[in-house]
C-alpha atoms as a PDB file:
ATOM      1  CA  UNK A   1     125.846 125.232 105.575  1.00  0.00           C
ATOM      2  CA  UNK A   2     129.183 124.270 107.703  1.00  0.00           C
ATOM      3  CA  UNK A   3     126.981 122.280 109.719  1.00  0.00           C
ATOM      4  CA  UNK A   4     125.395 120.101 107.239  1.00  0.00           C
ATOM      5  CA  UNK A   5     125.868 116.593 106.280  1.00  0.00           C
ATOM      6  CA  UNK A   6     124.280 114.655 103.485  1.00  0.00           C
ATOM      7  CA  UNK A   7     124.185 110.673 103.576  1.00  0.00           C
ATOM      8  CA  UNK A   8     122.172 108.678 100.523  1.00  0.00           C
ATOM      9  CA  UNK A   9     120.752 104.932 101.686  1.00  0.00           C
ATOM     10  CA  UNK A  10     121.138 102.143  99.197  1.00  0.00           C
ATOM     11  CA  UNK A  11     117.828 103.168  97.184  1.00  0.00           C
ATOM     12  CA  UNK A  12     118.976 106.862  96.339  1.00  0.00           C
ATOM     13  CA  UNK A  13     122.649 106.565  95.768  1.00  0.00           C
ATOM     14  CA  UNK A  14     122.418 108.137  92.321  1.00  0.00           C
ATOM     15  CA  UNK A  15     120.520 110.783  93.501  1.00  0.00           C
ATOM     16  CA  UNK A  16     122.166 111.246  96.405  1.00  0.00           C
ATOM     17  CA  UNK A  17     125.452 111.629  94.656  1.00  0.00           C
ATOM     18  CA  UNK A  18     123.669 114.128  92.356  1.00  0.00           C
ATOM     19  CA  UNK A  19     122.784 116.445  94.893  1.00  0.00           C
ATOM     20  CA  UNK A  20     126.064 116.076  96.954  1.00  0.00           C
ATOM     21  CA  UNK A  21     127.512 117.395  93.190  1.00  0.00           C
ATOM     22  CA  UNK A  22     125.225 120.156  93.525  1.00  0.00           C
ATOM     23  CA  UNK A  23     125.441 121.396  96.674  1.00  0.00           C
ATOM     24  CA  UNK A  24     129.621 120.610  96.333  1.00  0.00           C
ATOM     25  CA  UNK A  25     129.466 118.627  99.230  1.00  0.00           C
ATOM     26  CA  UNK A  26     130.751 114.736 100.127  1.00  0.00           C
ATOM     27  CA  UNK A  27     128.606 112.363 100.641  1.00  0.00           C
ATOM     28  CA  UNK A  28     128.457 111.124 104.316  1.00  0.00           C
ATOM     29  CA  UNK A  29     130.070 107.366 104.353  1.00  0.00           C
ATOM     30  CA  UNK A  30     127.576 105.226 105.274  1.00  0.00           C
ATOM     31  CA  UNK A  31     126.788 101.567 104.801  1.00  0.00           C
ATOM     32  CA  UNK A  32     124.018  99.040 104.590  1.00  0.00           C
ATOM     33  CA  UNK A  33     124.142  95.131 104.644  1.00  0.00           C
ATOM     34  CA  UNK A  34     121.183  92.806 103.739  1.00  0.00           C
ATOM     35  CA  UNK A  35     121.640  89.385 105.486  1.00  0.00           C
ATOM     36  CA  UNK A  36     120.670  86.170 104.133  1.00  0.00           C
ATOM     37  CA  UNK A  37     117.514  86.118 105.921  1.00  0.00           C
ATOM     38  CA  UNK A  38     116.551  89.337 104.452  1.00  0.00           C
ATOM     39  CA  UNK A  39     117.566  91.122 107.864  1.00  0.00           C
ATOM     40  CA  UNK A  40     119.196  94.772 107.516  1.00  0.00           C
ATOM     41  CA  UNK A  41     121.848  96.816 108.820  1.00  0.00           C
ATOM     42  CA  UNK A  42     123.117 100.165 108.509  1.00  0.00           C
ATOM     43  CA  UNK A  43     126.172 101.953 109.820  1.00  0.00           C
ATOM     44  CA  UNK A  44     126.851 105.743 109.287  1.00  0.00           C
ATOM     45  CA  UNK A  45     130.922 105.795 109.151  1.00  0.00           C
ATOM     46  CA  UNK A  46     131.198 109.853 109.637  1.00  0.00           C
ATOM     47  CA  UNK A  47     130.921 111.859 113.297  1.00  0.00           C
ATOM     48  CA  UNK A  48     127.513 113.617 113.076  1.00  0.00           C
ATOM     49  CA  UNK A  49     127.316 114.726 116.377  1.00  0.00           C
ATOM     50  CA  UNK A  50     125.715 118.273 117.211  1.00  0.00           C
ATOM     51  CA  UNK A  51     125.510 118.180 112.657  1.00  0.00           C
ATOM     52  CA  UNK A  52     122.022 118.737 110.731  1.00  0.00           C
ATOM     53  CA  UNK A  53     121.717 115.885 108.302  1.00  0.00           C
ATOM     54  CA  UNK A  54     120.117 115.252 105.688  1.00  0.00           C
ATOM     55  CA  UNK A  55     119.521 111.488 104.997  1.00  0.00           C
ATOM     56  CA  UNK A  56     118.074 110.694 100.958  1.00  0.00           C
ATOM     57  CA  UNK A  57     116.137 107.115 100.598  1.00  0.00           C
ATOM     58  CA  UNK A  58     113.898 106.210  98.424  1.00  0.00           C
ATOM     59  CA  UNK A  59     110.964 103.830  99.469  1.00  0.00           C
ATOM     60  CA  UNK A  60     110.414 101.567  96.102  1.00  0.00           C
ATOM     61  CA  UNK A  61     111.282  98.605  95.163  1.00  0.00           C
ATOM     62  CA  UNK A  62     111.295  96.684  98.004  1.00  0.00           C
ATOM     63  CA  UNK A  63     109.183  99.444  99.146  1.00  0.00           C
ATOM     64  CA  UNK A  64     108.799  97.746 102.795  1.00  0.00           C
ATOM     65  CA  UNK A  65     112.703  96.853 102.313  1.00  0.00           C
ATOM     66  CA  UNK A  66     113.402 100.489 101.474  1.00  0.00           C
ATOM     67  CA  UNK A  67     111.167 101.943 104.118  1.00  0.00           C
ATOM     68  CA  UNK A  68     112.457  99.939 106.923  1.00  0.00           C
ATOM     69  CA  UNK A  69     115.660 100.779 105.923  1.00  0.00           C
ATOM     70  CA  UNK A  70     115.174 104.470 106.382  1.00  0.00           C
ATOM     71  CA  UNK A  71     113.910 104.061 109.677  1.00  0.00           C
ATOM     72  CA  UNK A  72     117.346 102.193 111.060  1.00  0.00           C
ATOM     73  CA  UNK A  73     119.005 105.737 109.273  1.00  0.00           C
ATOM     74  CA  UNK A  74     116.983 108.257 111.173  1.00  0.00           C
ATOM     75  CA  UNK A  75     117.247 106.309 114.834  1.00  0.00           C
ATOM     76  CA  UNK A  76     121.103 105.706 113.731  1.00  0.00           C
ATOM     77  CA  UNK A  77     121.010 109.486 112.832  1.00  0.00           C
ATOM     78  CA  UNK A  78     119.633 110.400 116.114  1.00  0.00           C
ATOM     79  CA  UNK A  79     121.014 107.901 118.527  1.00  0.00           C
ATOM     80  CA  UNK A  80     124.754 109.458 117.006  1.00  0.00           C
ATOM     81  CA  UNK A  81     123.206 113.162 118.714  1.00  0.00           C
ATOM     82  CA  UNK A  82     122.766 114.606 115.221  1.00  0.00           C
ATOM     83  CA  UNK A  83     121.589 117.724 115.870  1.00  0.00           C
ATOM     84  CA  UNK A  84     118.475 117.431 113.577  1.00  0.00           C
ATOM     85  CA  UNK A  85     117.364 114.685 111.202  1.00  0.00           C
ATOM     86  CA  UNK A  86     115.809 115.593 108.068  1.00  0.00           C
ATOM     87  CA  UNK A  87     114.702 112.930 105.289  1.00  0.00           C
ATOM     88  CA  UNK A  88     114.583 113.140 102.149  1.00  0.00           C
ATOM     89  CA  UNK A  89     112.265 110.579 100.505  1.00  0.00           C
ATOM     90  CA  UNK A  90     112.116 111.115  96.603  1.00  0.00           C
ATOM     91  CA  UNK A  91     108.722 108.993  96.518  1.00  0.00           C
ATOM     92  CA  UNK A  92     106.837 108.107  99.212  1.00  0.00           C
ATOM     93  CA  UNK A  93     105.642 104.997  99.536  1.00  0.00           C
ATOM     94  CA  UNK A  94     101.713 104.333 100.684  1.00  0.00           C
ATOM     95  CA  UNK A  95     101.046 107.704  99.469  1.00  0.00           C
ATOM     96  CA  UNK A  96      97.719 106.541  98.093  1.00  0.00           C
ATOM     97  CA  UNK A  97      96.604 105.074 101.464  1.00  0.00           C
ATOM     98  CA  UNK A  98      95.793 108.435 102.491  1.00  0.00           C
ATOM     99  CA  UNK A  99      91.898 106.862 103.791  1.00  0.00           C
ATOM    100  CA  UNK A 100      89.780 104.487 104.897  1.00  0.00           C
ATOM    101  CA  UNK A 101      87.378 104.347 102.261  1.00  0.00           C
ATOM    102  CA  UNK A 102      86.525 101.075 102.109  1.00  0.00           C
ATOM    103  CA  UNK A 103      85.804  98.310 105.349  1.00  0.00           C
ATOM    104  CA  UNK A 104      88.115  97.167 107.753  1.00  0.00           C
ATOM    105  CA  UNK A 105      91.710  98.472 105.714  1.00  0.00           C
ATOM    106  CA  UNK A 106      94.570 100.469 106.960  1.00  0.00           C
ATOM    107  CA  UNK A 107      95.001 104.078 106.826  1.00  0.00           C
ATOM    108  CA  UNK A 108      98.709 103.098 105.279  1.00  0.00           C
ATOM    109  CA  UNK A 109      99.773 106.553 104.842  1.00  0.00           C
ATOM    110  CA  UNK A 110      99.379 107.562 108.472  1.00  0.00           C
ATOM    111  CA  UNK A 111     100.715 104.641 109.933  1.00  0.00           C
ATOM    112  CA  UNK A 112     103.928 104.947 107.702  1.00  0.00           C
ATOM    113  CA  UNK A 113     103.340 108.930 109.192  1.00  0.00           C
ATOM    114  CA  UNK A 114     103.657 108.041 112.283  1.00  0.00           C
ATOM    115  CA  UNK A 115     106.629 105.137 111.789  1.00  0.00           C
ATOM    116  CA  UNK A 116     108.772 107.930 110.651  1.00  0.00           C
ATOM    117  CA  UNK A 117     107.971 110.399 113.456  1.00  0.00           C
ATOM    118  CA  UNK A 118     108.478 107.746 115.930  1.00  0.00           C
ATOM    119  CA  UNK A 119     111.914 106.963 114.661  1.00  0.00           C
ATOM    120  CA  UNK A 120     112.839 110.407 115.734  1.00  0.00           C
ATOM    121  CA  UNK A 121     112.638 112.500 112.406  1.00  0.00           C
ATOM    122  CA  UNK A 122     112.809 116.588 112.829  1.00  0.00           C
ATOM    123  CA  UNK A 123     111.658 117.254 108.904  1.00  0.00           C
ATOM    124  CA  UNK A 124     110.413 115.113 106.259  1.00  0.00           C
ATOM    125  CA  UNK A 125     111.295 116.309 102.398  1.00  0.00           C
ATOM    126  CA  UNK A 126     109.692 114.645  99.252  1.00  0.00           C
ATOM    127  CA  UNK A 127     107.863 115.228  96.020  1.00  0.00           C
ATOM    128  CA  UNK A 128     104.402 115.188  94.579  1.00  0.00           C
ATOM    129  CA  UNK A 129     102.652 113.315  97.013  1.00  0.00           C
ATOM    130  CA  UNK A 130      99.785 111.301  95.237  1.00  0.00           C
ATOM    131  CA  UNK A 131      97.443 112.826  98.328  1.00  0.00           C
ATOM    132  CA  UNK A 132      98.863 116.397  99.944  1.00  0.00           C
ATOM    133  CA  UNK A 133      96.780 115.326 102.894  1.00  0.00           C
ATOM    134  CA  UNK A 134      99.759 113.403 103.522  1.00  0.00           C
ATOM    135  CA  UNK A 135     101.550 116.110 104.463  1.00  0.00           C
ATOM    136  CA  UNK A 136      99.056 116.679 107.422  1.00  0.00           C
ATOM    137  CA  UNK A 137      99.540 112.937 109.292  1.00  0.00           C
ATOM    138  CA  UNK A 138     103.106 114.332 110.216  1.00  0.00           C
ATOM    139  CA  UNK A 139     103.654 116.684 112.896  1.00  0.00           C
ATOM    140  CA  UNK A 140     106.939 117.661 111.898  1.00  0.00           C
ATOM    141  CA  UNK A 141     107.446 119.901 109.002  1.00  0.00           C
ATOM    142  CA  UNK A 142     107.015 118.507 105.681  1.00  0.00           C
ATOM    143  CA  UNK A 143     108.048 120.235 102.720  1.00  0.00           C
ATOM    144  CA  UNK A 144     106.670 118.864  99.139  1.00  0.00           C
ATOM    145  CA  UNK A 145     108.300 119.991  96.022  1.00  0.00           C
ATOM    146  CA  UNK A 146     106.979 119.357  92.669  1.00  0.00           C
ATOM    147  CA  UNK A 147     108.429 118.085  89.665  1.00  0.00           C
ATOM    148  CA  UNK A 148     106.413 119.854  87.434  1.00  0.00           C
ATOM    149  CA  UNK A 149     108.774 123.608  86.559  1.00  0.00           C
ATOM    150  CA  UNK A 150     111.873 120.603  85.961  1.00  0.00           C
ATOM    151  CA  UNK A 151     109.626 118.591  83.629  1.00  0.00           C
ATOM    152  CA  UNK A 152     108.046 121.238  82.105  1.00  0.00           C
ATOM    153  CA  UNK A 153     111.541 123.152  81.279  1.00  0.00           C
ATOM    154  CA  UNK A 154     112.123 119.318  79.652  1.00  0.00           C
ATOM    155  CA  UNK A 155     109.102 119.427  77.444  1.00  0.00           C
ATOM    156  CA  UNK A 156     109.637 123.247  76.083  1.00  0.00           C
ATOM    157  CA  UNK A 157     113.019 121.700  74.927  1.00  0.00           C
ATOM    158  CA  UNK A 158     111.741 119.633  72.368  1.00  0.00           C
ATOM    159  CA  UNK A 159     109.442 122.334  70.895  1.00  0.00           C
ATOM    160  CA  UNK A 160     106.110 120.490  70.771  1.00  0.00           C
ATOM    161  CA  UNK A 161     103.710 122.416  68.854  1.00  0.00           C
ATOM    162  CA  UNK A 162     100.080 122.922  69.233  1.00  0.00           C
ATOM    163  CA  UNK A 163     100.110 120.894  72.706  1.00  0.00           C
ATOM    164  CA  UNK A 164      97.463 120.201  75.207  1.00  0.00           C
ATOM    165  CA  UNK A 165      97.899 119.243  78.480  1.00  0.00           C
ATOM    166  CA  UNK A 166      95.464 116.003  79.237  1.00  0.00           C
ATOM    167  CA  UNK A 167      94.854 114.736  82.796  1.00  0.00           C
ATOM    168  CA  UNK A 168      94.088 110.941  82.858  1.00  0.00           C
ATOM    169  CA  UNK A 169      91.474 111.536  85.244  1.00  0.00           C
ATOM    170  CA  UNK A 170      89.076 114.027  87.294  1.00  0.00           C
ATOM    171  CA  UNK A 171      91.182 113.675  90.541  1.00  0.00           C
ATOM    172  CA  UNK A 172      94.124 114.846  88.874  1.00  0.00           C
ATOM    173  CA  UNK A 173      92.692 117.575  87.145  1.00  0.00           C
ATOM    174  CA  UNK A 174      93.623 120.627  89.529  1.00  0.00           C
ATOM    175  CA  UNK A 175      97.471 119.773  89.504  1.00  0.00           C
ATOM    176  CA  UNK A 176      96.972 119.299  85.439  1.00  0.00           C
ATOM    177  CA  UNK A 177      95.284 123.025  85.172  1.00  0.00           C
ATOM    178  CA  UNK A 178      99.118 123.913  87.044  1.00  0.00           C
ATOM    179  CA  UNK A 179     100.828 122.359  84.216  1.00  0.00           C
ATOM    180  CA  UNK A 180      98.419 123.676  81.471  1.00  0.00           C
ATOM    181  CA  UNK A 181      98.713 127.554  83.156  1.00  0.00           C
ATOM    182  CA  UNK A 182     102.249 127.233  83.444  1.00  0.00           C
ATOM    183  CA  UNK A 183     102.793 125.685  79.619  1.00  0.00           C
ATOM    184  CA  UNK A 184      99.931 128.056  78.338  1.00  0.00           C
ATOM    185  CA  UNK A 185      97.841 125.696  76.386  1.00  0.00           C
ATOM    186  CA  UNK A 186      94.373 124.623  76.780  1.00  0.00           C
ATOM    187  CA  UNK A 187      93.396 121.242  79.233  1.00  0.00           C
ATOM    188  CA  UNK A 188      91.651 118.279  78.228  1.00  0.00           C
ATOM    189  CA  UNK A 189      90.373 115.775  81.035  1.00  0.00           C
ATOM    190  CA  UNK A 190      89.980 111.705  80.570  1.00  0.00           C
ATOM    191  CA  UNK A 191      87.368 110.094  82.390  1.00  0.00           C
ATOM    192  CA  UNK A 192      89.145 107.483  84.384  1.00  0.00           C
ATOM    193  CA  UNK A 193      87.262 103.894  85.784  1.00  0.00           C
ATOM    194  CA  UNK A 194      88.930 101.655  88.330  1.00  0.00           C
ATOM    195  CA  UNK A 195      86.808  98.444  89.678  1.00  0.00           C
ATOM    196  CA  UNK A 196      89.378  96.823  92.212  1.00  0.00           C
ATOM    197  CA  UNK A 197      93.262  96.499  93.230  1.00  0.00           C
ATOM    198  CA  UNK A 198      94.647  95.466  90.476  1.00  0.00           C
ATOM    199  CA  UNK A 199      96.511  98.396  89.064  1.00  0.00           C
ATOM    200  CA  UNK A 200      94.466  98.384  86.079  1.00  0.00           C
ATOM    201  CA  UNK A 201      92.260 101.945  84.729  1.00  0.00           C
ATOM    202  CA  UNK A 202      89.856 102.035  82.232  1.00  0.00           C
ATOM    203  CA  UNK A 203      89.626 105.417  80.316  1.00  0.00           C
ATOM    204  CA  UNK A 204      86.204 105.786  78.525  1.00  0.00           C
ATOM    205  CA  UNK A 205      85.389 109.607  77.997  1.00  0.00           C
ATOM    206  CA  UNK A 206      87.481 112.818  77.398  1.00  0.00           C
ATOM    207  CA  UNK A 207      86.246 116.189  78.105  1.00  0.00           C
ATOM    208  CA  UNK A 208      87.988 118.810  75.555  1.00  0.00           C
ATOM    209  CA  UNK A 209      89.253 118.993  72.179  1.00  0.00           C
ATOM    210  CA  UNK A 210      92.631 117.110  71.083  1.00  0.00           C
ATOM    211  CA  UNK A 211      91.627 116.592  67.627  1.00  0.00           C
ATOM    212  CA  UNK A 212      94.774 117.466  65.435  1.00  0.00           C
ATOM    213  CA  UNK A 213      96.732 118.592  68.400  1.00  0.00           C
ATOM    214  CA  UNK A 214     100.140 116.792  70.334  1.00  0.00           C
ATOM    215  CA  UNK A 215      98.779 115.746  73.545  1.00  0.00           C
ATOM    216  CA  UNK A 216     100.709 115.631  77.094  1.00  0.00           C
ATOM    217  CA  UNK A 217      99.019 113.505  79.250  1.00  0.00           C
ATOM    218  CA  UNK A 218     100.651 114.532  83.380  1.00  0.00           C
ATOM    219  CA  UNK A 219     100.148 112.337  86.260  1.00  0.00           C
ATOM    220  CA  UNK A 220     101.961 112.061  89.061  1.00  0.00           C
ATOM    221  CA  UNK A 221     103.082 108.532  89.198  1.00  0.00           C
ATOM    222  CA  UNK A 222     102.582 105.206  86.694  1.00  0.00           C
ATOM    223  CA  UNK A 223     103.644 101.796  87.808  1.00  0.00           C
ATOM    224  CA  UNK A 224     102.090  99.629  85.101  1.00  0.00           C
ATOM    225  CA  UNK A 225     101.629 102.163  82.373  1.00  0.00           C
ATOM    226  CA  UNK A 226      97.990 101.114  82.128  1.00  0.00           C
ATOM    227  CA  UNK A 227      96.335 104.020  82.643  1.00  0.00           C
ATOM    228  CA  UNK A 228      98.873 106.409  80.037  1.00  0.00           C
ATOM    229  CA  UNK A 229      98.665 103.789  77.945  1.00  0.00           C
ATOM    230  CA  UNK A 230      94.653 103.317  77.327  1.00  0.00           C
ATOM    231  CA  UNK A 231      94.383 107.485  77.702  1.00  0.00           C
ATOM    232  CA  UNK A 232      97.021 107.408  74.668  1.00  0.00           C
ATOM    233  CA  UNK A 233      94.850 105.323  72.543  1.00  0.00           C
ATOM    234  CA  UNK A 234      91.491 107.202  73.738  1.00  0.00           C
ATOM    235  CA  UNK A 235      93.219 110.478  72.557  1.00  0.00           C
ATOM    236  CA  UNK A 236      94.654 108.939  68.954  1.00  0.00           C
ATOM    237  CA  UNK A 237      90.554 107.699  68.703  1.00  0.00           C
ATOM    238  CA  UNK A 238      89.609 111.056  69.131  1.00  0.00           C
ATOM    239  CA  UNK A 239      92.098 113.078  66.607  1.00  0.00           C
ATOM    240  CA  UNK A 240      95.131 114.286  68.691  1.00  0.00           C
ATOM    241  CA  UNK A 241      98.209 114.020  65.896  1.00  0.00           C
ATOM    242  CA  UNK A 242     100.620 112.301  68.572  1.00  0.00           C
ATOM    243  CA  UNK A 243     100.628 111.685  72.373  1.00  0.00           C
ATOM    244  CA  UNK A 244     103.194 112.440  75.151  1.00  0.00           C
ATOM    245  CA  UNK A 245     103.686 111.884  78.549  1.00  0.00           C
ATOM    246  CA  UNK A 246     105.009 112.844  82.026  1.00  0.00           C
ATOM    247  CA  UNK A 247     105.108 112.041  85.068  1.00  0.00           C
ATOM    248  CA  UNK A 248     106.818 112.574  88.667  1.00  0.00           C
ATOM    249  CA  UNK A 249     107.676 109.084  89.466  1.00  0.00           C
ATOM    250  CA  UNK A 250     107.897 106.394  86.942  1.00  0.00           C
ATOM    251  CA  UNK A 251     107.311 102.988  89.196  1.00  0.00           C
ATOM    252  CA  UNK A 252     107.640 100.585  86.114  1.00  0.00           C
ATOM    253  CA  UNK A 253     107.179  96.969  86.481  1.00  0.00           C
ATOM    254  CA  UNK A 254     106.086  94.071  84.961  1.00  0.00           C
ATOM    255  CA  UNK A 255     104.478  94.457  81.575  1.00  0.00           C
ATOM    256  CA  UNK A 256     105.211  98.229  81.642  1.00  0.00           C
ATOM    257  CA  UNK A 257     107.955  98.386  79.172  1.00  0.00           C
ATOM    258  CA  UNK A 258     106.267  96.308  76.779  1.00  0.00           C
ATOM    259  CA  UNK A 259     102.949  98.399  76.607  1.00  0.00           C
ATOM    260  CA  UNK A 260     104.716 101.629  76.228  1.00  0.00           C
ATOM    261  CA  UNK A 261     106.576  99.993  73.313  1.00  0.00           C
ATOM    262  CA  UNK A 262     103.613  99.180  71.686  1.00  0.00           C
ATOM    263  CA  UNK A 263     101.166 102.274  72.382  1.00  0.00           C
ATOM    264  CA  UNK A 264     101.086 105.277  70.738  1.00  0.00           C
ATOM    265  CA  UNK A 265     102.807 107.343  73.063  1.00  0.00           C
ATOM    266  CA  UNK A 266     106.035 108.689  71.892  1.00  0.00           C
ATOM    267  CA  UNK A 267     108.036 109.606  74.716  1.00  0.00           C
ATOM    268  CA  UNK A 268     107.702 109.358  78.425  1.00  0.00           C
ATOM    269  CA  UNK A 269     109.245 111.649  80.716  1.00  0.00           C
ATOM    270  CA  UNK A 270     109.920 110.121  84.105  1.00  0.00           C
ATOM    271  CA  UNK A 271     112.529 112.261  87.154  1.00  0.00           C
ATOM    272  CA  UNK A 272     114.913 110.024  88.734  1.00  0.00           C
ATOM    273  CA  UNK A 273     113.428 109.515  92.135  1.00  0.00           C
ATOM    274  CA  UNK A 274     113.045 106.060  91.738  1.00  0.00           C
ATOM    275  CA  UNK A 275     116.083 104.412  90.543  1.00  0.00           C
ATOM    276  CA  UNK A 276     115.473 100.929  91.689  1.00  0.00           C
ATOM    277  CA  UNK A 277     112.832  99.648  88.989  1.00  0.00           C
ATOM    278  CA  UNK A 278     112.582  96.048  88.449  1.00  0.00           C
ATOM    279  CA  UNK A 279     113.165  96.720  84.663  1.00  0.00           C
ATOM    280  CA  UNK A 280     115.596  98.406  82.462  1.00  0.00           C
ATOM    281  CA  UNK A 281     114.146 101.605  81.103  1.00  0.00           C
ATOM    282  CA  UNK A 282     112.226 101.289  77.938  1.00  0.00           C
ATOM    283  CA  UNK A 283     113.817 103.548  74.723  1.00  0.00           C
ATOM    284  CA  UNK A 284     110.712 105.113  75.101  1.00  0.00           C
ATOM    285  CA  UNK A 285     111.498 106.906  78.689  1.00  0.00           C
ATOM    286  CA  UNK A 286     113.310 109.723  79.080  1.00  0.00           C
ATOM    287  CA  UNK A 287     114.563 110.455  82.650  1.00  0.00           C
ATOM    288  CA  UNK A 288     115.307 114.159  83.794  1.00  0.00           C
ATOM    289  CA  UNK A 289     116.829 114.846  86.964  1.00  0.00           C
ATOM    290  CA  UNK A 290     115.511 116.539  90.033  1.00  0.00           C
ATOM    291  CA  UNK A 291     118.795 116.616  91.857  1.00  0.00           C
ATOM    292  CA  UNK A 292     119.194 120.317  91.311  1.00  0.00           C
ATOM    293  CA  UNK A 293     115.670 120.497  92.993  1.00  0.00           C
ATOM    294  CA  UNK A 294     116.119 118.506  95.804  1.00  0.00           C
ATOM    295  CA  UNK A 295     119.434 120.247  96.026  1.00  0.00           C
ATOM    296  CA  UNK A 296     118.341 123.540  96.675  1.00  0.00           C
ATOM    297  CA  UNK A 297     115.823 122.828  98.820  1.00  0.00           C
ATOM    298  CA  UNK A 298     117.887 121.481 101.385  1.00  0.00           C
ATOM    299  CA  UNK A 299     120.191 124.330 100.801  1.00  0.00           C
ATOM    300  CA  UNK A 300     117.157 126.371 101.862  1.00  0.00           C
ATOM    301  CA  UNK A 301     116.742 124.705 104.398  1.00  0.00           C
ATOM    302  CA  UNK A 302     120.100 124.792 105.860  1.00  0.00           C
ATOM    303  CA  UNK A 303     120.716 128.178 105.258  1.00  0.00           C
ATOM    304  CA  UNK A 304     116.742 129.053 106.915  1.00  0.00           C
ATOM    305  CA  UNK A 305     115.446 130.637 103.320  1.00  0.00           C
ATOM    306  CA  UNK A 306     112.101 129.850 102.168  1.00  0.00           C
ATOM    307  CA  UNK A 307     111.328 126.774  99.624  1.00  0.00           C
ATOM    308  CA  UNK A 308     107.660 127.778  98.003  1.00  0.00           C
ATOM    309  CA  UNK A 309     109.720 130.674  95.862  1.00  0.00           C
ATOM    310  CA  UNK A 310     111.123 127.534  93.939  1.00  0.00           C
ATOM    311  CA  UNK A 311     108.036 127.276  92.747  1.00  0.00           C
ATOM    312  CA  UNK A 312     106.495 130.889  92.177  1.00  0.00           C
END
């Protein structure tokens, strides 16, 4: 642990602070400047040489902003002869460009993949990938935590009774079963429609019984609140006495506060990976940190101890 170093870029300063607090470290000086013409720069103001680092940046809001920006860090990291580079990237950005299933489109995910690796990265952190095939376009290690014992541990706290774990579609069902096993209550599954790129879901079936129960609809991500939103109102239709919701990474823009104001779901829990949203949090959201997560893990890490008993 003498020989680590933790730096935050200008997306993840709050976090970054948070797990510097719980690891009772400093956080690495470090700077970035935006020019007028949108050009960046970054400067780490500490002696890394011959250190392992750890460098924290998110990659939302300006995702491309963001992601360049970690790039400069780990060739800054690495041209300074840190003796490893490992980042920490709360969301990761182009998650869901994981294929090409569609004509003459990017494989996003692997050329972000590959971005990274070229910029000289030794280990890539982050949580809940939308696709853990992700994890597999890297030839470094990559570890991926999950949100879901820290949100769950939030959820028990408000002693919801009678609660059923809903997943808003079929591809998130497996990772919903985890949350259902590990709250011991039954699953419920909406059936989910998308027609284009827009952002916008249609739910039209549900498969399992809500009907006078408080429903917890889990995702791993929402951006426009769409999809939790029309899954809320599907579930009211079909009896469940009130709705709730969580998810890994709340992404909310445009309309998003105003839908969750007016739907039926009562409270939204979101983990403070992204803390550059476009919009002020809605009443409705309550954020619960992951800091003591991300923490420990690169504690592990440090100290060579293994990361998947976090989550046995």
């Amino acid at each position: 642990m003498e020989d680590l170093l933790l730096f935050a870029g200008s997306a993840s300063r709050q976090l970054g602070t948070a797990v510097a607090d719980y690891l009772d470290l400093p956080l690495g000086r470090s700077e970035t400047i935006r020019f007028s013409e949108g050009n960046l720069f970054v400067r780490v103001q500490e002696n890394v040489r011959g250190r392992d680092v750890f460098i924290i940046q998110g990659t939302a809001f300006p995702a491309n902003d963001n992601f360049m920006e970690l790039l400069f860090w780990i060739d800054a990291l690495k041209r300074a002869s840190a003796a490893s580079v490992t980042a920490v990237i709360p969301y990761f950005t182009y998650a869901k460009g994981d294929k090409k299933d569609e004509p003459r489109v990017s494989i996003r995910a692997r050329v972000c993949a590959d971005a990274i690796e070229a910029a000289g990265v030794d280990r890539v952190v982050t949580m809940d990938l939308h696709a853990p095939q992700v994890a597999g376009f890297f030839k470094v290690p990559v570890d991926d935590l999950h949100a879901l014992p820290v949100l769950c541990d939030a959820i028990r706290a408000k002693s919801l009774e009678n609660l059923v774990v809903v997943a808003p579609d079929a591809g998130f069902a497996k990772k919903a079963r985890m949350w259902a096993d590990r709250m011991q209550v039954p699953l419920a599954i909406a059936d989910k429609r998308r027609v284009d790129h827009s952002e916008r879901a249609e739910v039209t079936e549900l498969m399992g019984s809500v009907e006078g129960r408080t429903a917890l609809i889990v995702d791993d991500f929402t951006i426009s609140a769409g999809t939790l939103v029309d899954a809320a109102r599907v579930l009211m239709e079909r009896g469940a006495s009130s709705v709730y919701a969580a998810v890994s990474h709340g992404l909310l823009a445009g309309g998003a506060a105003e839908k969750l104001e007016a739907s039926p779901i009562e409270r939204l829990f979101v983990t403070d990976t992204v803390e550059t949203q476009p919009i002020p949090m809605p009443p409705k959201v309550e954020v619960v940190s992951v800091a003591g997560l991300f923490g420990e893990a690169i504690r592990r890490i440090a100290s060579r101890e293994s990361i998947s008993v976090l989550f046995e």
